[in-house]
C-alpha atoms as a PDB file:
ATOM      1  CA  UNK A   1      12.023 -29.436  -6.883  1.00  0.00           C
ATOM      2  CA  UNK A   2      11.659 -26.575  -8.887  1.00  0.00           C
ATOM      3  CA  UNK A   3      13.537 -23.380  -8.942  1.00  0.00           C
ATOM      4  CA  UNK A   4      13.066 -20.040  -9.575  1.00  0.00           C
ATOM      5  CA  UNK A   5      15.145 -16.489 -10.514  1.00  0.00           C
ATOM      6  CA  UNK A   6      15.244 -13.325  -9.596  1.00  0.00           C
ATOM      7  CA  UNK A   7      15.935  -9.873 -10.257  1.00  0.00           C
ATOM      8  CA  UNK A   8      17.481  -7.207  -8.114  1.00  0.00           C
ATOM      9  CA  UNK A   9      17.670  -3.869  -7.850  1.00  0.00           C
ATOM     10  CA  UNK A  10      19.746  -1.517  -5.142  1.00  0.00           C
ATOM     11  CA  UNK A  11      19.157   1.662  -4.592  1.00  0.00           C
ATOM     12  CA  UNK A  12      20.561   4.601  -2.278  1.00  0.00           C
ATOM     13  CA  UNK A  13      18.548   7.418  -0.613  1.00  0.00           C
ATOM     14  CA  UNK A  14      17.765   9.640   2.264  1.00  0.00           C
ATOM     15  CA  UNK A  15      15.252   9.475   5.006  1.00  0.00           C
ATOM     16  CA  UNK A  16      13.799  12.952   4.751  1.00  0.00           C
ATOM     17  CA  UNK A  17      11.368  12.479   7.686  1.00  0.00           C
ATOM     18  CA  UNK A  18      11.005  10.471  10.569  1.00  0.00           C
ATOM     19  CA  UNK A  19       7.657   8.328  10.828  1.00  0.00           C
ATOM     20  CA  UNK A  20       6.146   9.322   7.808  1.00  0.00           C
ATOM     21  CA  UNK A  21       5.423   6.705   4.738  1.00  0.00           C
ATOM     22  CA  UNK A  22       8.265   8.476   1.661  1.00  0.00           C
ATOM     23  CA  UNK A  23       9.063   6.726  -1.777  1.00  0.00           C
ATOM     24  CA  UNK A  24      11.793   5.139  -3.281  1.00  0.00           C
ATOM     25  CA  UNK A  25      11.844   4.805  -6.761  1.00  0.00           C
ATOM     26  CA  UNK A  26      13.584   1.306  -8.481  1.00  0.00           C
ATOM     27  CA  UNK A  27      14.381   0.386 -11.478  1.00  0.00           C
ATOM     28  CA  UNK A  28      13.176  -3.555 -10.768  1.00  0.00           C
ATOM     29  CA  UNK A  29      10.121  -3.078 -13.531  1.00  0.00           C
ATOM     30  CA  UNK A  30       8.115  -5.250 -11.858  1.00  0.00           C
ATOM     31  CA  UNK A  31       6.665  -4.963  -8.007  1.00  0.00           C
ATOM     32  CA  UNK A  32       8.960  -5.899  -5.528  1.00  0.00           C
ATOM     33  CA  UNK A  33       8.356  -9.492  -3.628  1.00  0.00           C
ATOM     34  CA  UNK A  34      10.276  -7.463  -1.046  1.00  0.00           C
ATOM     35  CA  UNK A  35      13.197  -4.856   0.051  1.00  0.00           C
ATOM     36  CA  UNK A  36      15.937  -5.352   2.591  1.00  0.00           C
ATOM     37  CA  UNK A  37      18.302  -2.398   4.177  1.00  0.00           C
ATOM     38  CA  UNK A  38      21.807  -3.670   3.346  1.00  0.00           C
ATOM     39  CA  UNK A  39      23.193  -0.098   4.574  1.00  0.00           C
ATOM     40  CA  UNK A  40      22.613   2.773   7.206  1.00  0.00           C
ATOM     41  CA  UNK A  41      24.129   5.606   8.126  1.00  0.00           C
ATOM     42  CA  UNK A  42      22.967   5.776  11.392  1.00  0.00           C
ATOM     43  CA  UNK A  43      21.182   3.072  14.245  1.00  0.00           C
ATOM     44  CA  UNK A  44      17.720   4.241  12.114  1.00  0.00           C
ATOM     45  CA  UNK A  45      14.512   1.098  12.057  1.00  0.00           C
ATOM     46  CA  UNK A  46      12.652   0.640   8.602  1.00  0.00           C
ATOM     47  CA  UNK A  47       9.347  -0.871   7.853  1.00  0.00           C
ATOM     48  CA  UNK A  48       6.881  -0.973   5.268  1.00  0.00           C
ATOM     49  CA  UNK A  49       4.920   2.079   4.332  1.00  0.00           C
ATOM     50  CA  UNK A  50       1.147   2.535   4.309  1.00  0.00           C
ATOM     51  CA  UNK A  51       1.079   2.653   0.007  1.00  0.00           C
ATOM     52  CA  UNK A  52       1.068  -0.133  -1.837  1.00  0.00           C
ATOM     53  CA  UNK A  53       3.995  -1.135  -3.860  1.00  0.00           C
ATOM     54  CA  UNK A  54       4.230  -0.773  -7.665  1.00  0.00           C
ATOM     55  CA  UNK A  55       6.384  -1.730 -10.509  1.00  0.00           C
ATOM     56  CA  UNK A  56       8.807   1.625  -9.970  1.00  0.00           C
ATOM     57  CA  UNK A  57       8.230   2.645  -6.088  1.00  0.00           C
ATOM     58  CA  UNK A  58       8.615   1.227  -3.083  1.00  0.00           C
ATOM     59  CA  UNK A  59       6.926   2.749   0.173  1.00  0.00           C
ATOM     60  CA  UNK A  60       8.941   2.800   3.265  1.00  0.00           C
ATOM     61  CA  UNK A  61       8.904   3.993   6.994  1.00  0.00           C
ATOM     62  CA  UNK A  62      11.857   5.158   9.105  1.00  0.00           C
ATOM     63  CA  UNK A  63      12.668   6.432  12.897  1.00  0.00           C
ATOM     64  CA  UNK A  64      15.549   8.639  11.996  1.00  0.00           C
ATOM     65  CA  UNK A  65      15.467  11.453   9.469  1.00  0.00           C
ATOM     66  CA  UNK A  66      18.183  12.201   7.548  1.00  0.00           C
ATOM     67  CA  UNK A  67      19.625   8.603   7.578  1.00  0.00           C
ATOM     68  CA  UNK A  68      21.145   7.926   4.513  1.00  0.00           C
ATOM     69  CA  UNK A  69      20.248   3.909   3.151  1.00  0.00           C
ATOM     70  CA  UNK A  70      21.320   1.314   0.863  1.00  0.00           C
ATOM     71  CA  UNK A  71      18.316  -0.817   0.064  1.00  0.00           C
ATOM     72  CA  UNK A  72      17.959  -4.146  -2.101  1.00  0.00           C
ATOM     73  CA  UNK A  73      14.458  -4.787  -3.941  1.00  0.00           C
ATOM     74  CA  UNK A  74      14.360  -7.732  -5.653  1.00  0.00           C
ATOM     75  CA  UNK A  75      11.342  -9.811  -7.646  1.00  0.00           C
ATOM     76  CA  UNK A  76      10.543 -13.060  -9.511  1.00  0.00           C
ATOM     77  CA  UNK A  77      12.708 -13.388 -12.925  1.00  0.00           C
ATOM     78  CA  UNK A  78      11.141 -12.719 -16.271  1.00  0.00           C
ATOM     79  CA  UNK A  79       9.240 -15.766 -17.315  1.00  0.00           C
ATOM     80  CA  UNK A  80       8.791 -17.417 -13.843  1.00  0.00           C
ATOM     81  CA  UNK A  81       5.209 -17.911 -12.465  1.00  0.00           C
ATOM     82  CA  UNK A  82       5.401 -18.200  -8.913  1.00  0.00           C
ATOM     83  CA  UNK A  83       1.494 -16.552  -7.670  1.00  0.00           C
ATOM     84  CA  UNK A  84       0.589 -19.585  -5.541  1.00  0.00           C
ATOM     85  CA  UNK A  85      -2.741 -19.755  -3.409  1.00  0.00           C
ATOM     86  CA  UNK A  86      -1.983 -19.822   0.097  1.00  0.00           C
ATOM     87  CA  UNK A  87      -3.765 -20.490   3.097  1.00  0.00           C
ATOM     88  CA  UNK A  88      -3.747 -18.636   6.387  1.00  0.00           C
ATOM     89  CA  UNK A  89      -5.030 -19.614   9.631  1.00  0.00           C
ATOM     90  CA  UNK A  90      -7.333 -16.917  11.401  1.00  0.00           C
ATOM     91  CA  UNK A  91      -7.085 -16.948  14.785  1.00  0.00           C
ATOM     92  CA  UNK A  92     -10.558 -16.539  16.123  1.00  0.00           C
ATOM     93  CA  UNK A  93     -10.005 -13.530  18.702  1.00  0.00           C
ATOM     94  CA  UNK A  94     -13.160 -12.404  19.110  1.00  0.00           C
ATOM     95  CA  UNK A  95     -14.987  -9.263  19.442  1.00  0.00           C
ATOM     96  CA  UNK A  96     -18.142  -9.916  21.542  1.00  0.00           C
ATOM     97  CA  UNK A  97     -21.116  -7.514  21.167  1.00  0.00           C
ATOM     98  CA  UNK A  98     -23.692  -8.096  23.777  1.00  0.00           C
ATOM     99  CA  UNK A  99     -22.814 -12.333  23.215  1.00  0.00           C
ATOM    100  CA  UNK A 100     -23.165 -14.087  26.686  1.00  0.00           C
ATOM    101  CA  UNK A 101     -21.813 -16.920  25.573  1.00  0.00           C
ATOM    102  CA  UNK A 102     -18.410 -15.419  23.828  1.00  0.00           C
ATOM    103  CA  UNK A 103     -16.479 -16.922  21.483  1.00  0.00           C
ATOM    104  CA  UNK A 104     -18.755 -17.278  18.527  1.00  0.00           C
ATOM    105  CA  UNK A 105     -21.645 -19.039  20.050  1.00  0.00           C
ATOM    106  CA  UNK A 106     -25.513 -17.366  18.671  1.00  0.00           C
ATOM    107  CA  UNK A 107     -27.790 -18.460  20.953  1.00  0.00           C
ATOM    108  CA  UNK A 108     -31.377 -18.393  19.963  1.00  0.00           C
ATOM    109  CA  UNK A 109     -34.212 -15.869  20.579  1.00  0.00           C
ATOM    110  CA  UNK A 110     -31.909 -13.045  20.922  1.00  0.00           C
ATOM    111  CA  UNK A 111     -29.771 -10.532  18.425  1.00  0.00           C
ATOM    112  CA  UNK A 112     -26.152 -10.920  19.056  1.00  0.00           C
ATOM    113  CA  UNK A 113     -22.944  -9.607  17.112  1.00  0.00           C
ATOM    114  CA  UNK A 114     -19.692 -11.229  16.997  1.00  0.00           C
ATOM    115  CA  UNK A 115     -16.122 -10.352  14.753  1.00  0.00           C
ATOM    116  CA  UNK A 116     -12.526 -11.676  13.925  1.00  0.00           C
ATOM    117  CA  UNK A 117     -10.039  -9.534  12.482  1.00  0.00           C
ATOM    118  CA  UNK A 118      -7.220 -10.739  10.836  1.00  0.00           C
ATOM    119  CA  UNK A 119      -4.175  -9.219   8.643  1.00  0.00           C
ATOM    120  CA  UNK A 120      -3.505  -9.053   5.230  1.00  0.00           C
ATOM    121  CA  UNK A 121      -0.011 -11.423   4.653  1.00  0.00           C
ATOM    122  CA  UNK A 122       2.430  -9.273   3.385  1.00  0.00           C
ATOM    123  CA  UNK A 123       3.055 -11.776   0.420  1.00  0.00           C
ATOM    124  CA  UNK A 124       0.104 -10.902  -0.591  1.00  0.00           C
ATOM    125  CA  UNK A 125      -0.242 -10.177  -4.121  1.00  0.00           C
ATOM    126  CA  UNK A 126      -3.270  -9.784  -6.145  1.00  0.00           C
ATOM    127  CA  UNK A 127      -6.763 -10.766  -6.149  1.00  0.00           C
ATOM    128  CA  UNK A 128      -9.721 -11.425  -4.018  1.00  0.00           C
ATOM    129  CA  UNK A 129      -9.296 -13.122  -0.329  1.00  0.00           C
ATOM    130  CA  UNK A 130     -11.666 -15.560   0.295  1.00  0.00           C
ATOM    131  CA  UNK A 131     -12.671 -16.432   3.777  1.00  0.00           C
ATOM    132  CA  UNK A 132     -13.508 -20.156   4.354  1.00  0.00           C
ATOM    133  CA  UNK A 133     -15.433 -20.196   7.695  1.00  0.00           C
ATOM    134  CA  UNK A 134     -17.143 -23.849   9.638  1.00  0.00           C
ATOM    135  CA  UNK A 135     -19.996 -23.286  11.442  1.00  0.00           C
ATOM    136  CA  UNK A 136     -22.625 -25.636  12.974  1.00  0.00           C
ATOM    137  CA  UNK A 137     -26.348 -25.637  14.711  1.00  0.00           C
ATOM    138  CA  UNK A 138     -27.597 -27.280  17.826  1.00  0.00           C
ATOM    139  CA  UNK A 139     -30.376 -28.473  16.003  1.00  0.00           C
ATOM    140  CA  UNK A 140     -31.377 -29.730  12.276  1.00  0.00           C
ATOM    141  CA  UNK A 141     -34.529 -28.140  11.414  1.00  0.00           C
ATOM    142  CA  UNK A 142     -34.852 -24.983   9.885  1.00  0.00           C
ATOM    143  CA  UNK A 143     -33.525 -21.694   9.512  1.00  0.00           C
ATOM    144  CA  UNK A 144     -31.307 -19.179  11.937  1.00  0.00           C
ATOM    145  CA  UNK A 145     -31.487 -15.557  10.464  1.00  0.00           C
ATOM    146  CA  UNK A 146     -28.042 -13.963  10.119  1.00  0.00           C
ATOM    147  CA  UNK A 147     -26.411 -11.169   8.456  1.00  0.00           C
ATOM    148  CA  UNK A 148     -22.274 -10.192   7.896  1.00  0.00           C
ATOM    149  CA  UNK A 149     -20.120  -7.612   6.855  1.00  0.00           C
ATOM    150  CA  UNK A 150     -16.489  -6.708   5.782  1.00  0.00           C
ATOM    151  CA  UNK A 151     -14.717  -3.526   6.763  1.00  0.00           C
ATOM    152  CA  UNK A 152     -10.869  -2.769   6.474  1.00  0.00           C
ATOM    153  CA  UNK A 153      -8.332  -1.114   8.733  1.00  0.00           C
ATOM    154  CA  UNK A 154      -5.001   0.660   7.656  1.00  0.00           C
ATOM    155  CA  UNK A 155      -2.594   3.091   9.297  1.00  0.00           C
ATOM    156  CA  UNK A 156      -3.998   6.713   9.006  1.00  0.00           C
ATOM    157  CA  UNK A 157      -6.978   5.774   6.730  1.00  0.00           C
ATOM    158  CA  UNK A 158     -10.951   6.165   7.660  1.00  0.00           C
ATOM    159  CA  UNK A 159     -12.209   2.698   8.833  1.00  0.00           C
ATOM    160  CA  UNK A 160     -13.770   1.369   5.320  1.00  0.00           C
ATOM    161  CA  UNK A 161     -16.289  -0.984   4.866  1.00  0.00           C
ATOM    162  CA  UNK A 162     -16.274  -3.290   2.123  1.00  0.00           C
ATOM    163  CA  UNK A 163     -19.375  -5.184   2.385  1.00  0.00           C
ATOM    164  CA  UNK A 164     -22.565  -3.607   4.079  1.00  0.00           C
ATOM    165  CA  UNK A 165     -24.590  -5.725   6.182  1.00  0.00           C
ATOM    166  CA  UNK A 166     -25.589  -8.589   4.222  1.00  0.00           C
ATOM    167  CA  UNK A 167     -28.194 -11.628   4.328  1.00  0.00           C
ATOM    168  CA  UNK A 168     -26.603 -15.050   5.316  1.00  0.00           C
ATOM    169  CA  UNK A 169     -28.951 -16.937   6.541  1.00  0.00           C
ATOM    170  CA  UNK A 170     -28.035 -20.590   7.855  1.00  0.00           C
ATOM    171  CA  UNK A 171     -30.388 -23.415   7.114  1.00  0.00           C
ATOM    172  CA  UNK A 172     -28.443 -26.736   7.684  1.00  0.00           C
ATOM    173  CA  UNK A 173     -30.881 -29.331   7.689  1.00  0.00           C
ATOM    174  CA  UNK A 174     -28.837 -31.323  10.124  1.00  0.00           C
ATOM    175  CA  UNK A 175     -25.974 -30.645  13.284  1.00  0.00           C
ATOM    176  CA  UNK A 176     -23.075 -31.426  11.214  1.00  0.00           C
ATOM    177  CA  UNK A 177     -20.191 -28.875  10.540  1.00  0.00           C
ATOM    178  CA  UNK A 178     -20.755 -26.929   6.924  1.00  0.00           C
ATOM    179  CA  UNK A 179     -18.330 -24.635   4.844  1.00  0.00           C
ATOM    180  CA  UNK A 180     -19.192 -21.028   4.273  1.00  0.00           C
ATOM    181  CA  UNK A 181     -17.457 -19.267   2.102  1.00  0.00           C
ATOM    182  CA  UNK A 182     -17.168 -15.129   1.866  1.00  0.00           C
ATOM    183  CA  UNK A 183     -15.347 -13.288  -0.557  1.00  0.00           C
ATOM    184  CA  UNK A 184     -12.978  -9.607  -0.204  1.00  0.00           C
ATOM    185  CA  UNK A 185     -12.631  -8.043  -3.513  1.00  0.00           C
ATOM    186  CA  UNK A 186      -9.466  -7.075  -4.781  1.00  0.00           C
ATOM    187  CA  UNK A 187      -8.543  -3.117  -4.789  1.00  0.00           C
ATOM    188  CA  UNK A 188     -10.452  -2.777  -1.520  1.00  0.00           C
ATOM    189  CA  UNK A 189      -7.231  -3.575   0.705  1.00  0.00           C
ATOM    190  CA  UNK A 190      -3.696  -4.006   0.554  1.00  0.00           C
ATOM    191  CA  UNK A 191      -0.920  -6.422   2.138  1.00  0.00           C
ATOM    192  CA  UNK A 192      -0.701  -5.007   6.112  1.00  0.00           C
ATOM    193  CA  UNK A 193      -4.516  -3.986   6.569  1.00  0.00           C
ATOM    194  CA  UNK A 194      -6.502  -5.401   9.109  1.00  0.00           C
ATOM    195  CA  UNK A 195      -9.869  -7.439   7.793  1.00  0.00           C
ATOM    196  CA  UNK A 196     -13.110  -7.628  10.079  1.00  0.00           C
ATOM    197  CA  UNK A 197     -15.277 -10.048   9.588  1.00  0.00           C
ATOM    198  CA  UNK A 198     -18.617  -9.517  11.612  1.00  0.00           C
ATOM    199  CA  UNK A 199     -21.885 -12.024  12.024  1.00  0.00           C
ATOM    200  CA  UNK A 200     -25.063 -11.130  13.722  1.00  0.00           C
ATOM    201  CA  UNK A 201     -28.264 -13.554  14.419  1.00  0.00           C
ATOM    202  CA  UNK A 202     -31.298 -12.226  14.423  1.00  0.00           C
ATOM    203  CA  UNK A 203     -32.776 -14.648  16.949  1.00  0.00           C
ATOM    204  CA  UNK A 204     -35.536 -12.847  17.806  1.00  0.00           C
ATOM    205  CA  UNK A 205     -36.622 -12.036  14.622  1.00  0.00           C
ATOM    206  CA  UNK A 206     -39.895 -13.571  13.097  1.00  0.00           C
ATOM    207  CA  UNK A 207     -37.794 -15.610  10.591  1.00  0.00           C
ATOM    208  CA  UNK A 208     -35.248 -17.482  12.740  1.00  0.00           C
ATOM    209  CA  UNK A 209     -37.173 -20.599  13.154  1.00  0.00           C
ATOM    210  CA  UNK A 210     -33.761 -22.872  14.320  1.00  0.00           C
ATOM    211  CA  UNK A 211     -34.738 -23.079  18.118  1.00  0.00           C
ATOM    212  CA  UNK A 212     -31.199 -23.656  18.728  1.00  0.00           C
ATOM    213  CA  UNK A 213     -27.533 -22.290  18.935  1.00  0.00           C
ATOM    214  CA  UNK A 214     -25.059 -21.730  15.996  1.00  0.00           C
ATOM    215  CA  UNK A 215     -21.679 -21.712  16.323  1.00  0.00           C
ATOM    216  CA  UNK A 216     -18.146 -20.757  14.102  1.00  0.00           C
ATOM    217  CA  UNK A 217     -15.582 -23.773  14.861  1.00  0.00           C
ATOM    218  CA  UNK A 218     -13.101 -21.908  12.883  1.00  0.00           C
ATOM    219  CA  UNK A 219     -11.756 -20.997   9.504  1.00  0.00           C
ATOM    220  CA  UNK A 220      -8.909 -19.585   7.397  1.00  0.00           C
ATOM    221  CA  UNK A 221      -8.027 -17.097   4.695  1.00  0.00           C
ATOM    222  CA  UNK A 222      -7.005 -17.698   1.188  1.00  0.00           C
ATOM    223  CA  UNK A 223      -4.764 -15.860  -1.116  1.00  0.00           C
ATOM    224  CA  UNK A 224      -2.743 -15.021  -4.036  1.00  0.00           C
ATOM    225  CA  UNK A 225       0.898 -14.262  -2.803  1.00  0.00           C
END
């Protein structure tokens, strides 16, 4: 098994405001892999703050002001590699937008819309998040017309989308399950946001030929952390 350092850095401040994102500056020199409250003054709840962290702030949240705080950041040692891919599940909770079937089930000869959200992991480091998605069709021959987009969701921040409306059409050639993968560039979101994925099928369009359903089984998230 292998093992890893780290390096730690504690700091003391003063919650100047109550629910409001405020900085912490650390002398760690590289970005925290996280921060724990090892003293308060007074019965006062921290969380992470809307900004993302850098190599001499933190961003933090509190419910008391003027709560004085002991806080611990710590991060890998120098010369340890630790980034990792990692794999998270995303729960298919749908949105349904005029779907009768729910769930994300395209049935043909109409236009439906349908959209998971998921969050950013808070070990999340750096670079893209790929979405690995398994969908299917009711029949073999050829083509459903579909489109999808990415938007993100933080705390106080205009709803942002990331990737307009974009061609995807789904031409299997058989029933069996196939991979899809979709791609969130890096520097459009940080750990904490909310990702939307949406899908629509055209099925009434000239161009969806696949006189049959399609359907997402289910898929996961990939990331740097």
């Amino acid at each position: 098994m292998k093992s890893y350092s780290f390096a730690g850095d504690v700091v003391t401040a003063v919650v100047v405001a109550a629910n409001q994102d405020f900085s912490v500056a650390h002398d760690l020199g590289r970005i925290p892999v996280d921060a724990f409250v090892v003293y308060r003054s007074k019965a006062c709840r921290f969380w992470r703050g809307g900004p993302p962290w850098t190599a001499t702030h933190i961003y933090l949240r509190a419910s008391v002001a003027n709560t004085f705080f002991t806080v611990l950041t710590f991060g890998q040692g120098v010369g340890d590699t630790m980034a990792t891919t990692k794999k998270q599940w995303a729960s298919f909770t749908y949105f349904s937008h005029g779907n009768p079937q729910g769930s994300g089930h395209f049935i043909d000869a109409a236009t439906h819309n349908w959209s998971i959200a998921t969050q950013v992991p808070y070990d999340y480091t750096s670079g893209d998040i790929t979405w690995k998605v398994m969908r299917r069709a009711g029949a073999a021959a050829n083509t459903a017309v579909m489109n999808y987009s990415l938007s993100v969701s933080r705390d106080a921040t205009a709803y942002t989308t990331v990737v307009a409306l974009t061609a995807d059409n789904f031409t299997p050639g058989d029933t069996n399950s196939h991979l899809s993968t979709y791609t969130l560039t890096s520097g459009n979101f940080q750990a904490g946001d909310i990702i939307e994925f949406r899908w629509q099928r055209l099925g009434a369009d000239a161009g969806d030929t696949l006189a049959s359903f399609v359907k997402f089984e289910g898929g996961w998230i990939e990331y740097t952390a």
